[in-house]
PDB file of N, CA and C in Angstrom:
ATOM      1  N   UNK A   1      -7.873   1.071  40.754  1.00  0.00           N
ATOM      2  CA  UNK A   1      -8.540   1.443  42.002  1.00  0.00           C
ATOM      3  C   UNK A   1      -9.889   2.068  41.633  1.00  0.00           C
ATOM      4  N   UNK A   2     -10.812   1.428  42.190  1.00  0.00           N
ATOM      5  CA  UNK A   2     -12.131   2.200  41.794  1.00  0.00           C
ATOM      6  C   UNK A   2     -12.743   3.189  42.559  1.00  0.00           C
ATOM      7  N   UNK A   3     -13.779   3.901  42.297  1.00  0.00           N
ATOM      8  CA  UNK A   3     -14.302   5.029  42.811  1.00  0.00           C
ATOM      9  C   UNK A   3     -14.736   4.732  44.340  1.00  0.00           C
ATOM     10  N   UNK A   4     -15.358   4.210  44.675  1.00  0.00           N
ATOM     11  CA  UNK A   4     -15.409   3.888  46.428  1.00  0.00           C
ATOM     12  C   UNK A   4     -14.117   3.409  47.182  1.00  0.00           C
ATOM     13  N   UNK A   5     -13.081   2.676  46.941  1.00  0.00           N
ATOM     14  CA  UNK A   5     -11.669   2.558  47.358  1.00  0.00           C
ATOM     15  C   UNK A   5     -11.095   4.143  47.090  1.00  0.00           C
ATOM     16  N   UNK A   6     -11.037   5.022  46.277  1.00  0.00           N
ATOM     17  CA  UNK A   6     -10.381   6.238  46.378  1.00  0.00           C
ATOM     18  C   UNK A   6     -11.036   6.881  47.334  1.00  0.00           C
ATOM     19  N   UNK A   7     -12.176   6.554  47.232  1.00  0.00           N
ATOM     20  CA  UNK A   7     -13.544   8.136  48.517  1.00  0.00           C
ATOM     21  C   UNK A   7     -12.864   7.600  50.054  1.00  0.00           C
ATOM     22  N   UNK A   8     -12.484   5.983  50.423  1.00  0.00           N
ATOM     23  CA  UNK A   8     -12.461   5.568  50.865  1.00  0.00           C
ATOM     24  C   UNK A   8     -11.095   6.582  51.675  1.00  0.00           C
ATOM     25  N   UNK A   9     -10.198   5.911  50.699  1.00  0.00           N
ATOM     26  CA  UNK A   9      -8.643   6.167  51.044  1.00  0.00           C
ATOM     27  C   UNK A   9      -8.871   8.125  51.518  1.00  0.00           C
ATOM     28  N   UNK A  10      -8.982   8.473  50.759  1.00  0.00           N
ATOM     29  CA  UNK A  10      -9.157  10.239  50.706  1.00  0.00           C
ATOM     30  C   UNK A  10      -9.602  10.532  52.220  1.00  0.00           C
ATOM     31  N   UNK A  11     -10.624  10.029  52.754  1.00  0.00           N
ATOM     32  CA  UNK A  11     -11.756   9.862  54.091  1.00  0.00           C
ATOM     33  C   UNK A  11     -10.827   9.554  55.192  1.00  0.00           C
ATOM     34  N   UNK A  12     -10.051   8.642  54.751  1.00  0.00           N
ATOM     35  CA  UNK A  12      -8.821   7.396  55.736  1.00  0.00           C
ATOM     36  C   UNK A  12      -8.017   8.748  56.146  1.00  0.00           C
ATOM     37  N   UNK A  13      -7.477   9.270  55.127  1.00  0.00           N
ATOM     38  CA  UNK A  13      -6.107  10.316  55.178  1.00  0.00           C
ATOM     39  C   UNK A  13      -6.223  11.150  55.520  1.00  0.00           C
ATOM     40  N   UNK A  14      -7.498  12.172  55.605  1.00  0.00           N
ATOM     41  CA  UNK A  14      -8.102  13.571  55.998  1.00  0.00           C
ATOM     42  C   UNK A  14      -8.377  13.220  57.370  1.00  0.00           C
ATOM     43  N   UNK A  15      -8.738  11.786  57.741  1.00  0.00           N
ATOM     44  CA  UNK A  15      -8.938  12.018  59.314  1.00  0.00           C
ATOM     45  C   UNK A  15      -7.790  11.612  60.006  1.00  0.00           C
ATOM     46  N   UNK A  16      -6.957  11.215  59.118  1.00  0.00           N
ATOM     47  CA  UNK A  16      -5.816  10.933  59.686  1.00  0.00           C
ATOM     48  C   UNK A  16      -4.767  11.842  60.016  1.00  0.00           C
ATOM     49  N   UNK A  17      -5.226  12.715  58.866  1.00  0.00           N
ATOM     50  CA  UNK A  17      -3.629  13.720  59.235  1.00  0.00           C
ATOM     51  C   UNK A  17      -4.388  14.951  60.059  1.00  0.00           C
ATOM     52  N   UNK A  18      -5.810  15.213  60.503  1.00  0.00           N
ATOM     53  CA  UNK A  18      -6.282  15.939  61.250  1.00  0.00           C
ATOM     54  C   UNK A  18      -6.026  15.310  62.426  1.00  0.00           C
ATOM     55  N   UNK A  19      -5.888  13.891  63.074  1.00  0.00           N
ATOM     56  CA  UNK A  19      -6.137  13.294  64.521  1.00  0.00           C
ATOM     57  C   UNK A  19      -4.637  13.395  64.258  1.00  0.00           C
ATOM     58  N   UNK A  20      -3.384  13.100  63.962  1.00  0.00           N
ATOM     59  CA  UNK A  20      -2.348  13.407  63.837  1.00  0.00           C
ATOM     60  C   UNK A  20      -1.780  14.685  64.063  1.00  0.00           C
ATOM     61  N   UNK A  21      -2.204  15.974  63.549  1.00  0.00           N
ATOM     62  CA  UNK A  21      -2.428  17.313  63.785  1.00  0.00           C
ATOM     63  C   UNK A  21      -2.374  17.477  65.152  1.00  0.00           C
ATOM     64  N   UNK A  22      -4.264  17.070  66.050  1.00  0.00           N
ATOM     65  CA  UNK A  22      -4.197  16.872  67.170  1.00  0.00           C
ATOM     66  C   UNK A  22      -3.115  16.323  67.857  1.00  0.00           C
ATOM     67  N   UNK A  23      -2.859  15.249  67.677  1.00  0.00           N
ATOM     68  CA  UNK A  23      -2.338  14.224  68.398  1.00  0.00           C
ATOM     69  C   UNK A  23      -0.679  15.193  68.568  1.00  0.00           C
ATOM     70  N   UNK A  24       0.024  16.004  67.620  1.00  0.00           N
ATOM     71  CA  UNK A  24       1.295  16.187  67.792  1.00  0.00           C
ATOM     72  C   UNK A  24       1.037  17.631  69.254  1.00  0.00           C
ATOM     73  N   UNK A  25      -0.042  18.404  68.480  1.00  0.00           N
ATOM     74  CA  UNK A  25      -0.262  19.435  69.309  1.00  0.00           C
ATOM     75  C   UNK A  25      -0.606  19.605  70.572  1.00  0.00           C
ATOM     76  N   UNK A  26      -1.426  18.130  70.823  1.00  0.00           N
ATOM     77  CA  UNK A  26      -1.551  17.438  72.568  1.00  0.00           C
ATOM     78  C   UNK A  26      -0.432  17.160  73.273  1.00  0.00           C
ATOM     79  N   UNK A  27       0.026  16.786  72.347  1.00  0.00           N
ATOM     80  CA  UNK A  27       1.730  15.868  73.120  1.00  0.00           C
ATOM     81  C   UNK A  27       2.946  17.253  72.990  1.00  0.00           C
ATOM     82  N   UNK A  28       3.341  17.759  72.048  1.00  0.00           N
ATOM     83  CA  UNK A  28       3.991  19.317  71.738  1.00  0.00           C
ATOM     84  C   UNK A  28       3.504  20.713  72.233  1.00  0.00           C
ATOM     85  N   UNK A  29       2.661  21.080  72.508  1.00  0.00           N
ATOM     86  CA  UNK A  29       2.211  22.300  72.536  1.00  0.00           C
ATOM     87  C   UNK A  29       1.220  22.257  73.938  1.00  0.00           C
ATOM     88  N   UNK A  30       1.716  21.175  74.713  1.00  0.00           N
ATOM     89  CA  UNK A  30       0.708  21.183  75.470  1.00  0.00           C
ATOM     90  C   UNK A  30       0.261  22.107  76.585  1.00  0.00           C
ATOM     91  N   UNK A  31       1.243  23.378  76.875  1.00  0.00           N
ATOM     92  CA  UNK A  31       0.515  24.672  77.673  1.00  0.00           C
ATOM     93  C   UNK A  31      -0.248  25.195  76.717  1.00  0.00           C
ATOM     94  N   UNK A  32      -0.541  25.506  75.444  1.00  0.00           N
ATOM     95  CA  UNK A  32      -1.033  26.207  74.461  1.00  0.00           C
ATOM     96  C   UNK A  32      -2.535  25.086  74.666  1.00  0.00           C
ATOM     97  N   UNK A  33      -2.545  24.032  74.416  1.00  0.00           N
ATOM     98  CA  UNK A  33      -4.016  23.432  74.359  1.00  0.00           C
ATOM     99  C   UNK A  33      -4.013  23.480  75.648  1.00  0.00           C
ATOM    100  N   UNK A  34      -3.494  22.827  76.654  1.00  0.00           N
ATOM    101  CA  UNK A  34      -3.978  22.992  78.307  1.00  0.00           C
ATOM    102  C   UNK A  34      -5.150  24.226  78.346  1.00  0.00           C
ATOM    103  N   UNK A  35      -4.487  25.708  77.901  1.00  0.00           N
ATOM    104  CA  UNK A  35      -5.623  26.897  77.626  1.00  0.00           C
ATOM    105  C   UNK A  35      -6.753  26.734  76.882  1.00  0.00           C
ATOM    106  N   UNK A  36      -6.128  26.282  75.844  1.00  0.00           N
ATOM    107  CA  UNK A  36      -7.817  25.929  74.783  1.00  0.00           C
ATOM    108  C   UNK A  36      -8.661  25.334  75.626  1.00  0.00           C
ATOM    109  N   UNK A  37      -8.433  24.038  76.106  1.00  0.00           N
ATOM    110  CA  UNK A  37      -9.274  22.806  77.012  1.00  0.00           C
ATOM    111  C   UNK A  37     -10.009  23.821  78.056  1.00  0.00           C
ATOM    112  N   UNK A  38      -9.590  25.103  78.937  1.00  0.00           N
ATOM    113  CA  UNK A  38      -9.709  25.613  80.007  1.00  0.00           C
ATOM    114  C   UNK A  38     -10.897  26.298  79.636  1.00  0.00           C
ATOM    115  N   UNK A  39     -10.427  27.142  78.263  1.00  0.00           N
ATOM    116  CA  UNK A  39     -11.087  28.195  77.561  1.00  0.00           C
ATOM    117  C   UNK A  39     -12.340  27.889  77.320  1.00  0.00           C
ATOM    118  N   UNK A  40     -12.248  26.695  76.760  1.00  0.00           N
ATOM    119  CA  UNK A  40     -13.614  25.973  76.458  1.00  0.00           C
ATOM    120  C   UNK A  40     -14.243  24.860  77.280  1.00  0.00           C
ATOM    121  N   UNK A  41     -13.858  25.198  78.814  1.00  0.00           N
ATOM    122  CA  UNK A  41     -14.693  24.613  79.827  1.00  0.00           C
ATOM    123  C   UNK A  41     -14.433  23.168  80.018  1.00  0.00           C
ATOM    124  N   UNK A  42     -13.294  22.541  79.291  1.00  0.00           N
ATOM    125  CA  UNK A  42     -13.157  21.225  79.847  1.00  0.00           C
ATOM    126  C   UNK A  42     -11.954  20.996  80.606  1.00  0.00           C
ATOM    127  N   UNK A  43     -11.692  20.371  81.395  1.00  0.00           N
ATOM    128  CA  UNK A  43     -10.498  20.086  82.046  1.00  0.00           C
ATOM    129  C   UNK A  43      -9.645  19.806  81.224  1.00  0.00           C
ATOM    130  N   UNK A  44      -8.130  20.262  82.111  1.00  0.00           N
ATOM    131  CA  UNK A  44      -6.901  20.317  81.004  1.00  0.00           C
ATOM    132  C   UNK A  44      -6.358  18.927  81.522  1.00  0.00           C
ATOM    133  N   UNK A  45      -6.810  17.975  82.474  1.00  0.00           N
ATOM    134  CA  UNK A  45      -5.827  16.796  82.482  1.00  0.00           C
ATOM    135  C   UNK A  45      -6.454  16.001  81.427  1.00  0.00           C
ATOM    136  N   UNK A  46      -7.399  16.054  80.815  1.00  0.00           N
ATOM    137  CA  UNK A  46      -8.339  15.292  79.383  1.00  0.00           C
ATOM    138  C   UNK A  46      -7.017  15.303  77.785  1.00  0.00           C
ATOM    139  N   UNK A  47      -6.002  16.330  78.009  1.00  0.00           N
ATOM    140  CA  UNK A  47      -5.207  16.681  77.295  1.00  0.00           C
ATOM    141  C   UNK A  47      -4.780  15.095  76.879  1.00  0.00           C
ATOM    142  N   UNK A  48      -3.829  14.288  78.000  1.00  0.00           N
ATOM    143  CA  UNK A  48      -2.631  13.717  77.593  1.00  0.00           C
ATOM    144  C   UNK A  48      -3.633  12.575  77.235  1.00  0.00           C
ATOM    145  N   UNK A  49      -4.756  11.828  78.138  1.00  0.00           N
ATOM    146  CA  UNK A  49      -5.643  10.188  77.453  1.00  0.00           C
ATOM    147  C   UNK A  49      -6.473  10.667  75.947  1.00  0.00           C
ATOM    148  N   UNK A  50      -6.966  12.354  75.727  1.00  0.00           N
ATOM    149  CA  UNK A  50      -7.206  12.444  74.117  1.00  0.00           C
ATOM    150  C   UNK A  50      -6.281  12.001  73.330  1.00  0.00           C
ATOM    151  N   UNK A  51      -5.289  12.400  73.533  1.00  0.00           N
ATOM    152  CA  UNK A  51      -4.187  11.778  72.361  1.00  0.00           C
ATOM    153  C   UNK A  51      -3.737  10.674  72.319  1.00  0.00           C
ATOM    154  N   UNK A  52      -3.986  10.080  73.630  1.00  0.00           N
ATOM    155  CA  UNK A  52      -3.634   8.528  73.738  1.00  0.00           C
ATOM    156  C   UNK A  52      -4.778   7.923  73.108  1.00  0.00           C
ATOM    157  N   UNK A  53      -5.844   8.264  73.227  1.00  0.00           N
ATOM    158  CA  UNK A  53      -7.036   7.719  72.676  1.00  0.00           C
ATOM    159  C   UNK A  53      -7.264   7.926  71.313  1.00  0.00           C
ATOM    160  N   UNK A  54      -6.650   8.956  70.673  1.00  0.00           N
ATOM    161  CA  UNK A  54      -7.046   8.852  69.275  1.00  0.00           C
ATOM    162  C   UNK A  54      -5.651   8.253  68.292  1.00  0.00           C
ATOM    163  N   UNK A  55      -4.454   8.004  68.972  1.00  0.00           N
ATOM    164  CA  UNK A  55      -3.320   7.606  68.734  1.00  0.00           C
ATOM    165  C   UNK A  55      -3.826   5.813  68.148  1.00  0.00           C
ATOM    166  N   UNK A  56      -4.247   5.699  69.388  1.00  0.00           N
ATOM    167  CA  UNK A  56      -5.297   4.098  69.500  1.00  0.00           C
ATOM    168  C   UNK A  56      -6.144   3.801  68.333  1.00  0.00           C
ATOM    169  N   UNK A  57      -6.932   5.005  68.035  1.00  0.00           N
ATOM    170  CA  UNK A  57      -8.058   5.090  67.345  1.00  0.00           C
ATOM    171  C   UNK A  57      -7.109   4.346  66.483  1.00  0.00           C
ATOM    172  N   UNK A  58      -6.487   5.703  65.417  1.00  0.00           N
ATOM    173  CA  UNK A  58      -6.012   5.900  64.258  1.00  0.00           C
ATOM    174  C   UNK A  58      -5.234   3.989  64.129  1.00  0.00           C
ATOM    175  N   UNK A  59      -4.678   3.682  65.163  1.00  0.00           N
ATOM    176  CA  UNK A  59      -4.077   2.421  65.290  1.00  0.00           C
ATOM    177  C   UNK A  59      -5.178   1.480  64.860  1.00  0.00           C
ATOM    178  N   UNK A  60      -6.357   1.235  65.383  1.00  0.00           N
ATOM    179  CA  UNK A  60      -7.375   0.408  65.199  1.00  0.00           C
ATOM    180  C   UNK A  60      -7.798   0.385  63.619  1.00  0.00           C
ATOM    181  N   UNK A  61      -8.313   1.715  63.155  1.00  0.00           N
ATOM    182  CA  UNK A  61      -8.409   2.089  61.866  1.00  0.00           C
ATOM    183  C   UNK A  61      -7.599   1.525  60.788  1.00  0.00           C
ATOM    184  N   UNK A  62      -6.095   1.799  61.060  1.00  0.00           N
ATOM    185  CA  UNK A  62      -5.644   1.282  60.040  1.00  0.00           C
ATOM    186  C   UNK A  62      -5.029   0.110  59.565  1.00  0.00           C
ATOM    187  N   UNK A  63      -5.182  -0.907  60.909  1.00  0.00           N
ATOM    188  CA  UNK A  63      -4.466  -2.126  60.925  1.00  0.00           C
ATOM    189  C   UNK A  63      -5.365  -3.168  61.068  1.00  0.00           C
ATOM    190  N   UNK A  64      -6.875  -2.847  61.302  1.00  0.00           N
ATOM    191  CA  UNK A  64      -7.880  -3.935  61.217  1.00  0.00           C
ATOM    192  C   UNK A  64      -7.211  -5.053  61.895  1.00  0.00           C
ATOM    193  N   UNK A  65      -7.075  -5.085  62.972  1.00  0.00           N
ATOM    194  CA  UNK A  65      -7.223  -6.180  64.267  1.00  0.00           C
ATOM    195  C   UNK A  65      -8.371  -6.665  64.038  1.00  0.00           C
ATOM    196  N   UNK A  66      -9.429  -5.710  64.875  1.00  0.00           N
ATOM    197  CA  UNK A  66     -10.617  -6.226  64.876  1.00  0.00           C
ATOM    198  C   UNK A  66     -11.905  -5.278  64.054  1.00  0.00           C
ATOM    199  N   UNK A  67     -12.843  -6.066  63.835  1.00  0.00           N
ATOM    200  CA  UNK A  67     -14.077  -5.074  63.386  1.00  0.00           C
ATOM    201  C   UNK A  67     -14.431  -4.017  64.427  1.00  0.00           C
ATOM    202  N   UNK A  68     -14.908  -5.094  65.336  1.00  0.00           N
ATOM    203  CA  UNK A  68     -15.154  -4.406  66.655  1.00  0.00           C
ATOM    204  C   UNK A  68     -14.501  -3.085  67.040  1.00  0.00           C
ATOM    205  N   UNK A  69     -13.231  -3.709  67.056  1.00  0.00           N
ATOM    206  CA  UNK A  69     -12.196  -2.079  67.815  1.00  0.00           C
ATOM    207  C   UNK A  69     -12.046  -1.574  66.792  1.00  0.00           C
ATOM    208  N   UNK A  70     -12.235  -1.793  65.306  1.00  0.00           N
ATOM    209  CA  UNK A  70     -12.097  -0.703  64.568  1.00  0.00           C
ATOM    210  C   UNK A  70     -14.240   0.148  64.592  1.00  0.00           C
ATOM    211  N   UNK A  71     -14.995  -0.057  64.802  1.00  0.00           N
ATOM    212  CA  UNK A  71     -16.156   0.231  64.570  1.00  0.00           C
ATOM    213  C   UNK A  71     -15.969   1.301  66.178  1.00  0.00           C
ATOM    214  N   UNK A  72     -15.559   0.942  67.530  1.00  0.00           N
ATOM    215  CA  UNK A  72     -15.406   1.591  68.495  1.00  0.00           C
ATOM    216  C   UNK A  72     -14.112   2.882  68.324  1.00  0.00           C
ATOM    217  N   UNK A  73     -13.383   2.356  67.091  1.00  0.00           N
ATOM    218  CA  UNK A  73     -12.652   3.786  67.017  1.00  0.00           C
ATOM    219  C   UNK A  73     -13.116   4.838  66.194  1.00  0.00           C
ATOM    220  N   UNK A  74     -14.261   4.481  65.191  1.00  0.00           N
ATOM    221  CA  UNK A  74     -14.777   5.374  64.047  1.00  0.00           C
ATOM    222  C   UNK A  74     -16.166   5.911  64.903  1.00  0.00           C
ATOM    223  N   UNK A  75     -16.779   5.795  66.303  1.00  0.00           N
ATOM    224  CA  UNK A  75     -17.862   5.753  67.101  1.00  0.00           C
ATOM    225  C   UNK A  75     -17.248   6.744  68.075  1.00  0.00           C
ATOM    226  N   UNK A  76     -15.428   6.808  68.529  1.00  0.00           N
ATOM    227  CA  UNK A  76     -14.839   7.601  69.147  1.00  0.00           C
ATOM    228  C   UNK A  76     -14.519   8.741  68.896  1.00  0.00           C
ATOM    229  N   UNK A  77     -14.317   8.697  67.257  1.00  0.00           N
ATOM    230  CA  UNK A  77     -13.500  10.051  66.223  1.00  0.00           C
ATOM    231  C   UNK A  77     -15.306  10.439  66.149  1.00  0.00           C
ATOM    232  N   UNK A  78     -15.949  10.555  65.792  1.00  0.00           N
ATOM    233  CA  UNK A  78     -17.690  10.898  65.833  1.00  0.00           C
ATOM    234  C   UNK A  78     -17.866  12.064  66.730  1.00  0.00           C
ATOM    235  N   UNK A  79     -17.750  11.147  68.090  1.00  0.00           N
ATOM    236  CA  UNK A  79     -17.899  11.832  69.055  1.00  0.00           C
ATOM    237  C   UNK A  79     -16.906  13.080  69.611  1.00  0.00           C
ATOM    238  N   UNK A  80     -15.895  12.632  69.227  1.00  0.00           N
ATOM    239  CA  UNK A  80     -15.008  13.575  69.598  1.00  0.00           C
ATOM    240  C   UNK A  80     -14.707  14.799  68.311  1.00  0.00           C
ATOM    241  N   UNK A  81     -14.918  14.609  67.256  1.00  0.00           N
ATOM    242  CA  UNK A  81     -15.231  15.329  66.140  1.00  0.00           C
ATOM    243  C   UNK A  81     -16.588  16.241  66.010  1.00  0.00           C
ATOM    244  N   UNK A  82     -17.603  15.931  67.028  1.00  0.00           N
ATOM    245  CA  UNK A  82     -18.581  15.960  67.444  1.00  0.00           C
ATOM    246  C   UNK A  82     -19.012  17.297  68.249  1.00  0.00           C
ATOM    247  N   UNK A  83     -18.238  16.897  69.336  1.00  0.00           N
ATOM    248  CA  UNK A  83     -17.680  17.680  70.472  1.00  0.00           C
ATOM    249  C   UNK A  83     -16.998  18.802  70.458  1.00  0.00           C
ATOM    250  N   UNK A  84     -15.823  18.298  69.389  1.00  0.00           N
ATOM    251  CA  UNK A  84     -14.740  19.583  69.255  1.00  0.00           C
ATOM    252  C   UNK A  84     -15.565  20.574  68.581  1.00  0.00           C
ATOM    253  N   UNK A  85     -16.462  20.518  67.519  1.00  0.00           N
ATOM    254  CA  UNK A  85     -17.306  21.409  66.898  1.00  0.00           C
ATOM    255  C   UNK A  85     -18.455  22.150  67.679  1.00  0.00           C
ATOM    256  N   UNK A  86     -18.776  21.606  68.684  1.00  0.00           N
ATOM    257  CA  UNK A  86     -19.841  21.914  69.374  1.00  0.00           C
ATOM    258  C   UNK A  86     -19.173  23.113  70.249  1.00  0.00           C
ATOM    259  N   UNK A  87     -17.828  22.776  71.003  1.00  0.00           N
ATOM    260  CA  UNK A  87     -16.974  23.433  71.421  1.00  0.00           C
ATOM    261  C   UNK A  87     -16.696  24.770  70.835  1.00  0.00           C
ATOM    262  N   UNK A  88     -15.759  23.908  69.838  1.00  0.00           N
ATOM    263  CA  UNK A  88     -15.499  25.372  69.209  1.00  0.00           C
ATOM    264  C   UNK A  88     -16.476  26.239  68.528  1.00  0.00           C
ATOM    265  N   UNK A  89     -17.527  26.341  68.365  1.00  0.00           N
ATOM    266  CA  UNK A  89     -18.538  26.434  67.491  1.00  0.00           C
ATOM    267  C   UNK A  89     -19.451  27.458  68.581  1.00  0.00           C
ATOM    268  N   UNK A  90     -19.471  27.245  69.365  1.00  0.00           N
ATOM    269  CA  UNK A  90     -20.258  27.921  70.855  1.00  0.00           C
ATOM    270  C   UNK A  90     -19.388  29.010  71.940  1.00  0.00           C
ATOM    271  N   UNK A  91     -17.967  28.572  71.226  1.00  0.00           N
ATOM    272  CA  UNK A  91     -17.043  30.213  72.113  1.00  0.00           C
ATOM    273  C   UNK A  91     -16.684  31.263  70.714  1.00  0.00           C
ATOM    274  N   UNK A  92     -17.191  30.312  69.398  1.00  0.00           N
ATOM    275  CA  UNK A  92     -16.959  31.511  68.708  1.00  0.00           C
ATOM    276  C   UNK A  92     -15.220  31.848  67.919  1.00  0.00           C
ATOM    277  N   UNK A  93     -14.547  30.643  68.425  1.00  0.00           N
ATOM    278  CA  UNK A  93     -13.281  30.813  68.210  1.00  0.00           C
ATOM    279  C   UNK A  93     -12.725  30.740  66.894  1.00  0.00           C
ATOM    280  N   UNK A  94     -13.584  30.280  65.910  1.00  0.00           N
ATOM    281  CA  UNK A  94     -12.980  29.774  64.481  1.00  0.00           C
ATOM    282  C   UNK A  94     -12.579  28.609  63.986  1.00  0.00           C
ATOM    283  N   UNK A  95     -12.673  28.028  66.097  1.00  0.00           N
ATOM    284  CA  UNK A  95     -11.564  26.334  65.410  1.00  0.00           C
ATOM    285  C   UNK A  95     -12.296  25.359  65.001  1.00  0.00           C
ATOM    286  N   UNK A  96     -13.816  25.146  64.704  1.00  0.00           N
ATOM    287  CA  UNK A  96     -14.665  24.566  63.934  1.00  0.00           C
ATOM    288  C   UNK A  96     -14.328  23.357  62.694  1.00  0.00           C
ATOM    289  N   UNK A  97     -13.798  24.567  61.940  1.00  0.00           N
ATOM    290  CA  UNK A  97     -13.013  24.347  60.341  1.00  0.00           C
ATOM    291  C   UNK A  97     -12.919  22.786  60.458  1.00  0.00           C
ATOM    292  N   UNK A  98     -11.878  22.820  61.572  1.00  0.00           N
ATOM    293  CA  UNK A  98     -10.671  21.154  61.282  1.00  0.00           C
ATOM    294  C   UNK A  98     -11.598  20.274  61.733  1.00  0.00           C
ATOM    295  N   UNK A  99     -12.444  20.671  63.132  1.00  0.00           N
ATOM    296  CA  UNK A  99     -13.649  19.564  63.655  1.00  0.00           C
ATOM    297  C   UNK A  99     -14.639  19.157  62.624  1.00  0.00           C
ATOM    298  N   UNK A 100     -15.244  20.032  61.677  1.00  0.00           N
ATOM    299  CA  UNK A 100     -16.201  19.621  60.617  1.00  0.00           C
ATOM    300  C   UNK A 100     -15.355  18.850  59.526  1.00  0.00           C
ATOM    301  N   UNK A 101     -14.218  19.181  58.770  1.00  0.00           N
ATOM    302  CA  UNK A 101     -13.485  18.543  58.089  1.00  0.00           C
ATOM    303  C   UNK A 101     -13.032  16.996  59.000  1.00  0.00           C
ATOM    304  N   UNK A 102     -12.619  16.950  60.293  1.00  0.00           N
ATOM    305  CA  UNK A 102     -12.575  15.937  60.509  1.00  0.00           C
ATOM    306  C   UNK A 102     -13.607  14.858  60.735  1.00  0.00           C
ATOM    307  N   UNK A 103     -14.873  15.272  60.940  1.00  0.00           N
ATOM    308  CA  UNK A 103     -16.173  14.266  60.996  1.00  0.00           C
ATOM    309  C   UNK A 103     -16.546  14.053  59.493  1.00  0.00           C
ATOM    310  N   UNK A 104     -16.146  14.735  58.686  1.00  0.00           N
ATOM    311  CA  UNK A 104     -16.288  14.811  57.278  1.00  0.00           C
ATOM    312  C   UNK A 104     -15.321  13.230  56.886  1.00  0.00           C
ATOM    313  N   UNK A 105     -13.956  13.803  56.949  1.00  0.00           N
ATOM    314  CA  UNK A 105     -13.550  12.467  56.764  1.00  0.00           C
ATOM    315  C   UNK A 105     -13.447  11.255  57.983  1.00  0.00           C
ATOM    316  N   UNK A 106     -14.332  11.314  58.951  1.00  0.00           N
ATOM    317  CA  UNK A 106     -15.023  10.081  59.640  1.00  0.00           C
ATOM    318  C   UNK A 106     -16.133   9.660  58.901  1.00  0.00           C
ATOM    319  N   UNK A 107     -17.084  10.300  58.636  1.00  0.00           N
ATOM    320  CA  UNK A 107     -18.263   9.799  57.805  1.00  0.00           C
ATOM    321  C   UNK A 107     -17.862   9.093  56.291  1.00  0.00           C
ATOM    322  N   UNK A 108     -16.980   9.677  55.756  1.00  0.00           N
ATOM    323  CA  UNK A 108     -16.541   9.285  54.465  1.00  0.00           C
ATOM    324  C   UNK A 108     -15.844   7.854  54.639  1.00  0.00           C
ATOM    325  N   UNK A 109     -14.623   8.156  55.715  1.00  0.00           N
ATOM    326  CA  UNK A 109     -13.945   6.721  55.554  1.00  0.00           C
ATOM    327  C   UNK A 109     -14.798   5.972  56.246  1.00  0.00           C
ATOM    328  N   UNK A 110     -15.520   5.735  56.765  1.00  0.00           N
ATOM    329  CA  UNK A 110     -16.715   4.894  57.641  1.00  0.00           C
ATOM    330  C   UNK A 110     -17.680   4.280  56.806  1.00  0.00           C
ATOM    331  N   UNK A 111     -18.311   5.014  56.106  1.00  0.00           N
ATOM    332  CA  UNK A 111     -19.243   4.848  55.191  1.00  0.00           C
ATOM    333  C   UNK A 111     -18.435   3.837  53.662  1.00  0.00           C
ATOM    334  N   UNK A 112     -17.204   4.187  53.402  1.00  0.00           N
ATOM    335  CA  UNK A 112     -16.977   3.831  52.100  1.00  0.00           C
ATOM    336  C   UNK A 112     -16.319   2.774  52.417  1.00  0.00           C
ATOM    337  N   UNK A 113     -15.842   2.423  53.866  1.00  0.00           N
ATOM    338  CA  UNK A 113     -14.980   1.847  54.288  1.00  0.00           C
ATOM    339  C   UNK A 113     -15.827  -0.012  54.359  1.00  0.00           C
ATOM    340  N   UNK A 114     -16.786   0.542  54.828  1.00  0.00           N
ATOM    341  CA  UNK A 114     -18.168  -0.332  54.725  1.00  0.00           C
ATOM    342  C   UNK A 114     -18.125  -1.359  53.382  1.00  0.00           C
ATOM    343  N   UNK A 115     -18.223  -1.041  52.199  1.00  0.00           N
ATOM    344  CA  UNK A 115     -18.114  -1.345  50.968  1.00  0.00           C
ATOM    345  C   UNK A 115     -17.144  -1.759  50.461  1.00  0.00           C
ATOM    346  N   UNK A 116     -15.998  -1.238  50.627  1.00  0.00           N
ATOM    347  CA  UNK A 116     -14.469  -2.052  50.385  1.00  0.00           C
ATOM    348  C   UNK A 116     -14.086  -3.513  51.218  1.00  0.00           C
ATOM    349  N   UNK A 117     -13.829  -4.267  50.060  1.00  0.00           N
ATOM    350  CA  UNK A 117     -13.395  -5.254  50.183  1.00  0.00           C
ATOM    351  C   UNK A 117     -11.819  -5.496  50.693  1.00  0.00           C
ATOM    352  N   UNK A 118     -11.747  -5.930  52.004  1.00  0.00           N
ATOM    353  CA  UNK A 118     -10.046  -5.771  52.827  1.00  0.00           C
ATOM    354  C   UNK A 118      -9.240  -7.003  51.655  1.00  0.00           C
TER     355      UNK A 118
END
């Protein structure tokens, strides 16, 4: 395995087990984020289609259907990796951390992902 297939894989897994993270805590814990969402000014019915939407993502990502829907799911995790930082980042809360680590490994698996041969 060579050096851009490992940056690759590493990038794949860090955003994976962060949108996974999300994804259990949307669907499990959902009076606890319902508050976060409130706290930080966005509506709490956005809760249950985020996780459906990045459930999707992560689906697109790793099963290469299409270029397309995989390029619209690494354009989705961006934005929403994006967002969550901007969010958390502006009430001051600390929850930053996982949003920068997760655009971290969007940029990584995106970028290296580019270069690997399927």
């Amino acid at each position: 395995m060579n050096f851009t297939k490992t940056l690759y894989w590493i990038g794949t897994v860090l955003l994976s087990a962060i949108m996974c993270y999300s994804i259990y805590n949307y669907l499990f814990n959902n009076a606890v984020i319902r508050g976060y969402f409130e706290h930080l000014g966005y509506p709490s019915y956005l809760v249950y289609p985020l996780a459906i939407a990045k459930i999707l993502g992560l689906v697109a990502i790793w099963s290469n259907f299409s270029k397309t829907l995989k390029e619209w799911a690494y354009f989705g995790f961006f934005l929403n990796t994006t967002m969550a930082f901007a969010a958390h980042y502006s009430t001051d809360n600390g929850g930053y951390l996982f949003a920068v680590l997760a655009f971290i490994g969007t940029a990584v698996s995106y970028y290296f992902g580019k270069q690997v041969k399927p």
